[in-house]
Protein backbone atom coordinates (compact mmCIF):
# COMPACT_ATOMS: atom_id res chain seq x y z
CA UNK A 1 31.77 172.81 134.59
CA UNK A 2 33.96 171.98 136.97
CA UNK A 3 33.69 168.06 136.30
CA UNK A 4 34.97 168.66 132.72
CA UNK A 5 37.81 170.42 134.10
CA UNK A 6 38.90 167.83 136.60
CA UNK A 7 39.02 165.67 133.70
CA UNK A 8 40.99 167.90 131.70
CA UNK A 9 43.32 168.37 134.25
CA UNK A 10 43.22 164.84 135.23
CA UNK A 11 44.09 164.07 131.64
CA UNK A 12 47.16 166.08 131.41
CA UNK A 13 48.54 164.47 134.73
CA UNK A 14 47.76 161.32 133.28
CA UNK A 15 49.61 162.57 130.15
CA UNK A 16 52.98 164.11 131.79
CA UNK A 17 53.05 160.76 134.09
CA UNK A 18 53.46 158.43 131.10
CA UNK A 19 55.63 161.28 129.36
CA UNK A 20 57.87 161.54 132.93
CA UNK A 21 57.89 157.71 133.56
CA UNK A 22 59.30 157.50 129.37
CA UNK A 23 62.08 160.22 129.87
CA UNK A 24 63.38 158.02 132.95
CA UNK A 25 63.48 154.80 131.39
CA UNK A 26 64.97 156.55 128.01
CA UNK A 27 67.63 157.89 130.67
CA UNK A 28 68.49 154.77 132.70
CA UNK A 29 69.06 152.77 129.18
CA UNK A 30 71.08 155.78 127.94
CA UNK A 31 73.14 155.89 130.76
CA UNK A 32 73.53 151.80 131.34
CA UNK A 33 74.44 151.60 127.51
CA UNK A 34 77.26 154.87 127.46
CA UNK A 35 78.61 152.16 130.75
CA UNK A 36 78.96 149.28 127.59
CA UNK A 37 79.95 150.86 124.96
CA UNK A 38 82.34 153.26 126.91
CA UNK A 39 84.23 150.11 128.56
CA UNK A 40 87.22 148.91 126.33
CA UNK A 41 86.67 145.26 125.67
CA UNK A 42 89.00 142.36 126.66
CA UNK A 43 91.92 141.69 124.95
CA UNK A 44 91.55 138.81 122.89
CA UNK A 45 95.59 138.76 121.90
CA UNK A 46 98.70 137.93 124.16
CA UNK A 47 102.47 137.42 123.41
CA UNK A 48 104.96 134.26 123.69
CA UNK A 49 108.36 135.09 124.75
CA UNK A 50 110.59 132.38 124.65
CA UNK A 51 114.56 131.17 124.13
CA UNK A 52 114.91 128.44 121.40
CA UNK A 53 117.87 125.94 122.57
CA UNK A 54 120.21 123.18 121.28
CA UNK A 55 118.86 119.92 123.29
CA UNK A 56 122.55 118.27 123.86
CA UNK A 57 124.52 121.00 124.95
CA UNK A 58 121.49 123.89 126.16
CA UNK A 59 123.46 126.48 123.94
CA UNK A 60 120.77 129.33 122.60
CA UNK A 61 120.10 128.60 118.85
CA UNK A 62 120.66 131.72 116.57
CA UNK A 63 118.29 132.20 112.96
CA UNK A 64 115.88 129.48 114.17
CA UNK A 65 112.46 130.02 113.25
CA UNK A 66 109.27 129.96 115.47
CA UNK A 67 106.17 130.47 114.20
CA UNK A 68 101.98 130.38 115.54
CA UNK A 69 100.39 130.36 112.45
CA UNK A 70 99.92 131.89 108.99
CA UNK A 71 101.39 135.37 109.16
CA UNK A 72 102.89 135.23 112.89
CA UNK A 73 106.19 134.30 112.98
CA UNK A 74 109.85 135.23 114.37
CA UNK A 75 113.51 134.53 114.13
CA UNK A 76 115.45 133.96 117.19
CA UNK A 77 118.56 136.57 117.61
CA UNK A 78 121.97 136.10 118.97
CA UNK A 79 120.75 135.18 122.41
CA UNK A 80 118.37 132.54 121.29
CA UNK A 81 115.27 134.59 122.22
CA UNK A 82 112.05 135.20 119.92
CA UNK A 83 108.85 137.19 120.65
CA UNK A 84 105.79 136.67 119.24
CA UNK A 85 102.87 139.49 119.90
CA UNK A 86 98.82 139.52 118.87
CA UNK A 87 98.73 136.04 119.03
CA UNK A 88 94.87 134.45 119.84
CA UNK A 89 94.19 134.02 122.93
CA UNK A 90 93.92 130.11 123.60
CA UNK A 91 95.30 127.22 122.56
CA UNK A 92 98.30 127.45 119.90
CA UNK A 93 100.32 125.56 118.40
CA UNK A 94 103.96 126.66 117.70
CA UNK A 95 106.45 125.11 115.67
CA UNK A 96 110.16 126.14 115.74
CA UNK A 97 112.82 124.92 112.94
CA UNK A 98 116.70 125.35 112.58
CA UNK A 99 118.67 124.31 109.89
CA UNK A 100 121.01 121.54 111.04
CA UNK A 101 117.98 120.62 113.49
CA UNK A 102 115.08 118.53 113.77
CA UNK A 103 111.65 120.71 113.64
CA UNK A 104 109.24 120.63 116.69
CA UNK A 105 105.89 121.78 117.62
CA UNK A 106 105.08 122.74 120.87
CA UNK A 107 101.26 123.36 122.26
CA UNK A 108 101.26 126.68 124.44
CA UNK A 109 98.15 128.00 125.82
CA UNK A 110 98.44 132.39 125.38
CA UNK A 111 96.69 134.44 127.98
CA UNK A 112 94.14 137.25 127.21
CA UNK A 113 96.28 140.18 127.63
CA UNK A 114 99.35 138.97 129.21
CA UNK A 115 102.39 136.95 127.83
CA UNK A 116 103.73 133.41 128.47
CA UNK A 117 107.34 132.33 128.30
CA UNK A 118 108.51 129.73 126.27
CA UNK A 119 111.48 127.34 126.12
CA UNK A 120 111.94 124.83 123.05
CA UNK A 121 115.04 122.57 122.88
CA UNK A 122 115.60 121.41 119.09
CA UNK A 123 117.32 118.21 118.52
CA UNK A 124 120.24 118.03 115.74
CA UNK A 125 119.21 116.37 112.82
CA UNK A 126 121.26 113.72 112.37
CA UNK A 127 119.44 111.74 109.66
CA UNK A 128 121.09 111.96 105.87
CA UNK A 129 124.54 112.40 107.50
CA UNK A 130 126.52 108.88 106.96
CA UNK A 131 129.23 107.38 108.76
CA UNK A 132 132.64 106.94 106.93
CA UNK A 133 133.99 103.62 107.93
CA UNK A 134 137.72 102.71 105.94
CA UNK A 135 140.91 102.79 105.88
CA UNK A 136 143.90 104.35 104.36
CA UNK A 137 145.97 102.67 101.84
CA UNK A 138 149.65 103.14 102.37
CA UNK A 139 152.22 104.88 99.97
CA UNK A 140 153.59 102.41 97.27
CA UNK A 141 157.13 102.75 96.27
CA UNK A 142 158.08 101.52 92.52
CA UNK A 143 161.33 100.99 91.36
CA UNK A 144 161.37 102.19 87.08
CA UNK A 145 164.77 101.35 85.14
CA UNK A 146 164.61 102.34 81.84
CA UNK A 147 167.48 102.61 78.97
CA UNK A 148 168.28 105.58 77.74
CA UNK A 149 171.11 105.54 75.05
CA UNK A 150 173.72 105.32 76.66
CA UNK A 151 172.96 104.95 80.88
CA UNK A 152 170.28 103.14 82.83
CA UNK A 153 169.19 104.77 85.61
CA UNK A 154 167.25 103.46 88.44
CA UNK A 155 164.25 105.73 89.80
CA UNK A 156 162.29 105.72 93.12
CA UNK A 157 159.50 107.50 93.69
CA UNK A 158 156.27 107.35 95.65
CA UNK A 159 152.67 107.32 94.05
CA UNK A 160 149.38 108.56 95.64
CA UNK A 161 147.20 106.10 93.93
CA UNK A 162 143.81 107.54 95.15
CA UNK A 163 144.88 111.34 94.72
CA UNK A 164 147.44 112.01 91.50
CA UNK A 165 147.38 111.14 88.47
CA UNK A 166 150.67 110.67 86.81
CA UNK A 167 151.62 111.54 83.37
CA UNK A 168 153.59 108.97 81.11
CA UNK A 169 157.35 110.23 80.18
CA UNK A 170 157.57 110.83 76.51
């Protein structure tokens, strides 16, 4: 009887070794996966900061527009500057506008996490804006005698031919 025992007893070692080696690995991968899933991931956004600039004379521009994208854009304030926040990280592409000014784009690459400043000169827009060329016509002076009944009189005056109109005396 003793045989049967040892194999019982062998059997339920056998038993609560597979049942101890099971709790440990269960408890490693528990522990190992609370380590992932408790970790924050890495940011996958960053900011541009930047000034947007007249190109001749380095003044900052004020209302321009700068924009990364569908949904992500910003106006530049009295100082010129514009921020732009959760942009991807990675390669962008921005492009800035002013009225009076030329549009640009300007590639930027935006760090995970972290911000990148930005300078964009605009140049003025000088096409559809014509050059006046001429010159002015001087005043003509006209003598007009007419008879009334009884006087003639003799009448100088001066006539802006390009700007008045004058009315005939009745």
């Amino acid at each position: 009887m003793i045989f049967p025992l040892a194999t019982l007893v062998g059997g339920i070692a056998l038993h609560a070794h597979r049942s101890i080696t099971y709790l440990l690995i269960t408890a490693l991968a528990c522990i190992f996966l609370s380590g992932c899933i408790g970790r924050p991931s890495p940011p996958k956004t960053g900011s541009i900061i930047g000034t947007v600039k007249d190109a001749m004379s380095h003044t900052p521009l004020r209302g321009a527009t700068v924009d990364a994208g569908p949904k992500r854009s910003a106006a530049t304030g009295p100082n010129g500057t514009f921020t732009l926040s959760n942009v991807p990280a990675g390669r962008v592409i921005l492009n800035a506008s002013c009225p009076g000014y030329r549009p640009r784009q300007v590639n930027v690459t935006v760090p995970a996490g972290n911000s990148i400043n930005c300078e964009i000169e605009l140049y003025p827009n000088t096409s559809g804006l014509a050059t006046v060329r001429g010159a002015a016509q001087p005043l003509q002076t006209t003598t007009t005698r007419r008879r009334t009944s009884r006087t003639m009189f003799s009448a100088q005056r001066q006539l802006r031919v390009h700007c008045q109109h004058s009315k005939r005396p009745r």
